[in-house]
N, C-alpha and C. Protein backbone atom coordinates (compact mmCIF):
# COMPACT_ATOMS: atom_id res chain seq x y z
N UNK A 1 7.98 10.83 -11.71
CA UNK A 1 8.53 9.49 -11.70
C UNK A 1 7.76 8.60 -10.73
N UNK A 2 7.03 9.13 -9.53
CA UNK A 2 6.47 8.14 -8.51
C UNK A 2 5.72 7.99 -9.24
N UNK A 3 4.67 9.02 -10.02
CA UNK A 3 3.20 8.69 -10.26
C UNK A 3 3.54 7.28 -11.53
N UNK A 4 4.32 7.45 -12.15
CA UNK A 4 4.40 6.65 -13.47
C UNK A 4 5.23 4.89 -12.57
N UNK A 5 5.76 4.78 -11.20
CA UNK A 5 5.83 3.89 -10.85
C UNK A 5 4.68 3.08 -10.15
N UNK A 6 3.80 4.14 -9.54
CA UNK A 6 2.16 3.52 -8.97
C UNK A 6 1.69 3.00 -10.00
N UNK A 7 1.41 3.77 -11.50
CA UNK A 7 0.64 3.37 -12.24
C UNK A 7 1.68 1.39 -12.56
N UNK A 8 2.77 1.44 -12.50
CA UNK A 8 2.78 0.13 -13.13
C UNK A 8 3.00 -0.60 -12.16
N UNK A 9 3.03 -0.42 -10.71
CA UNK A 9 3.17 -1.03 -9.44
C UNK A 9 1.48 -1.61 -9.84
N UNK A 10 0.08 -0.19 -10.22
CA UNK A 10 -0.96 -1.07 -9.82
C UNK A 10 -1.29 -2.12 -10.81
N UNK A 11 -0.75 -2.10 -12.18
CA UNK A 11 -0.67 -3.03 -13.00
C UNK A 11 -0.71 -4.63 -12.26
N UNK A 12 0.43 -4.26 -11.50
CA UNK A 12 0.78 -6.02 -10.74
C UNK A 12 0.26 -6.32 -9.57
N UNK A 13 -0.67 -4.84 -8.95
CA UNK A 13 -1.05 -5.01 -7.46
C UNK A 13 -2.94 -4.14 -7.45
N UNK A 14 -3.65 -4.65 -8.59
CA UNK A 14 -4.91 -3.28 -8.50
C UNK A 14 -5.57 -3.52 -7.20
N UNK A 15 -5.72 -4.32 -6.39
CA UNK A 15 -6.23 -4.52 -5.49
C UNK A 15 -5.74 -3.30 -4.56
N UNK A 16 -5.06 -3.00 -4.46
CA UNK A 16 -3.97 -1.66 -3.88
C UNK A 16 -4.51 -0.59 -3.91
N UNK A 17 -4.94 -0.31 -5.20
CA UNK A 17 -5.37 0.92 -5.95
C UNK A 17 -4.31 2.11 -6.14
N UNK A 18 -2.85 1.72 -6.47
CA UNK A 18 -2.11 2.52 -6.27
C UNK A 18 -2.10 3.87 -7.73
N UNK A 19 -2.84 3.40 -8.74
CA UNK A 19 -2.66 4.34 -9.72
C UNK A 19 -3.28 5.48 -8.94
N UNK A 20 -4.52 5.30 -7.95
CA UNK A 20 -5.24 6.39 -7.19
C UNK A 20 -4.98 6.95 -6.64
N UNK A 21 -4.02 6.23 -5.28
CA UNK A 21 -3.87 6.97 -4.41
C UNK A 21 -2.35 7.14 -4.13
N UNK A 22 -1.49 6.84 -5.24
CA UNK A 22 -0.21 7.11 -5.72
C UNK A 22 0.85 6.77 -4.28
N UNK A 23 0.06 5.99 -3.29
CA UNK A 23 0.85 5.64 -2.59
C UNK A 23 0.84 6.49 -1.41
N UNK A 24 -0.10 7.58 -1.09
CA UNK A 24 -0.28 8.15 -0.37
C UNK A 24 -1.23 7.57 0.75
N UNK A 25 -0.81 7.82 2.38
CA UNK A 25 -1.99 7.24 3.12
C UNK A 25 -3.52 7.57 3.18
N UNK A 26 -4.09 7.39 2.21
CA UNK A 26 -5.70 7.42 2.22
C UNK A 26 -6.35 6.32 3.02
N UNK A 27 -7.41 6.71 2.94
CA UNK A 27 -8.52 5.81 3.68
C UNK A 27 -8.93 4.54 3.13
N UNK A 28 -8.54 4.52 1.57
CA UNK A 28 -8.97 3.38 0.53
C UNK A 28 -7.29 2.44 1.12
N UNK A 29 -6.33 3.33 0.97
CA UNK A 29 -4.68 2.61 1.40
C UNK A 29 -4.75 1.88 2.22
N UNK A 30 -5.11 2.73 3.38
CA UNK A 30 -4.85 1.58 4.74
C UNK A 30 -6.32 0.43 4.66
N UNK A 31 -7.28 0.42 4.26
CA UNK A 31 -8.13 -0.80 3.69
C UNK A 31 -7.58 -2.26 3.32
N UNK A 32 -7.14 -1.50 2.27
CA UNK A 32 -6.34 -2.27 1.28
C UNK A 32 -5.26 -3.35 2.34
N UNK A 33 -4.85 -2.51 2.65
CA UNK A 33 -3.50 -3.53 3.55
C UNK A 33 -4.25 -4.20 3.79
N UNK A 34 -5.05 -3.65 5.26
CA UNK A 34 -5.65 -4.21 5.85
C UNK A 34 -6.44 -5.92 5.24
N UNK A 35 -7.40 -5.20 4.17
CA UNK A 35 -7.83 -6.66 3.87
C UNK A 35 -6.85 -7.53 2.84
N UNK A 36 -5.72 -6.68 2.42
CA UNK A 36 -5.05 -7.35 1.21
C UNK A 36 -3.47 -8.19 1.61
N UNK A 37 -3.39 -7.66 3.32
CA UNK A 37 -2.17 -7.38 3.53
C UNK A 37 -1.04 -6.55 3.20
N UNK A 38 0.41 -7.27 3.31
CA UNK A 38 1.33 -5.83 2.03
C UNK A 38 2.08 -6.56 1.37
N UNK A 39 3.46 -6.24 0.38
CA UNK A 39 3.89 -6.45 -0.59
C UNK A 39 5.06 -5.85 -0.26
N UNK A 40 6.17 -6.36 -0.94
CA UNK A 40 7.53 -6.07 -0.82
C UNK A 40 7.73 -4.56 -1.02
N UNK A 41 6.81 -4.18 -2.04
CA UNK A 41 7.06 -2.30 -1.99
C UNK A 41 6.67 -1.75 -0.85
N UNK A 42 5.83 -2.16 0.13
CA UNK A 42 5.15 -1.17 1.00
C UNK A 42 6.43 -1.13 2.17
N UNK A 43 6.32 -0.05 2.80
CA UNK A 43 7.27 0.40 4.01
C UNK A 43 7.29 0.17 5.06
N UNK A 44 7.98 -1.12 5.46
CA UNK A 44 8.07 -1.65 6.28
C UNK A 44 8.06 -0.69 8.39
N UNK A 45 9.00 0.54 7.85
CA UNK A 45 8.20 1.40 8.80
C UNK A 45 7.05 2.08 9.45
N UNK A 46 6.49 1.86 8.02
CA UNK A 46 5.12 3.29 7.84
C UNK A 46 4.14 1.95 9.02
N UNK A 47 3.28 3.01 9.93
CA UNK A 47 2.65 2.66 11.22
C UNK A 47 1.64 1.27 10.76
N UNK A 48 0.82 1.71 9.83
CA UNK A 48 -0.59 0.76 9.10
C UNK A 48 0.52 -0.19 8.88
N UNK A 49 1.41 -0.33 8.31
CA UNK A 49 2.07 -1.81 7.52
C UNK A 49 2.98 -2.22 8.42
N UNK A 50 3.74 -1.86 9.83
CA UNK A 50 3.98 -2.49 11.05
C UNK A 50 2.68 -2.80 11.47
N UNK A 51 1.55 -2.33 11.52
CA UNK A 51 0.28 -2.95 12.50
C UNK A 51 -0.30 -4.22 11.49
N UNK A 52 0.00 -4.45 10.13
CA UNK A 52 -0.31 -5.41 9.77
C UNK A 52 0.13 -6.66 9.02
N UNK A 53 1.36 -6.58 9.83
CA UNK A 53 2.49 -7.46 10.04
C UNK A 53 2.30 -7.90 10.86
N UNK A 54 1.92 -7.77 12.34
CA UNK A 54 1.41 -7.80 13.78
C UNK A 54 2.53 -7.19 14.37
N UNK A 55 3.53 -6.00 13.88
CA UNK A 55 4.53 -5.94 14.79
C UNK A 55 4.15 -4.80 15.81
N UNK A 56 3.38 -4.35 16.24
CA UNK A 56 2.45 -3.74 16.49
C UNK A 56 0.93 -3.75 16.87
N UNK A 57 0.40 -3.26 17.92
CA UNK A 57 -0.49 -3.59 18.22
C UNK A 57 -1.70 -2.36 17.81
């Protein structure tokens, strides 16, 4: 069920690359934020997407 929600999450987000990396923290993932920012799906806990929010340094 995750993999078949990445694939249509990356439909609306390919910049993400979520069909790839199914949402797992890879090296292409935290990029992505990084240059793409995040999106209402990403986890507002997970460390990379507090650091690029700035809530976090």
């Amino acid at each position: 069920m995750r993999d078949q929600e990445m694939e249509e999450l990356d439909k609306l987000h390919p910049e993400f690359g979520f069909a790839k990396h199914k949402g797992y923290p890879t090296k292409a993932h935290f990029e992505a934020i990084e240059k793409h920012g995040v999106i209402e799906q990403h986890r507002k806990s997970f460390k990379p997407v507090k650091r690029a929010l700035g809530l976090i340094d």
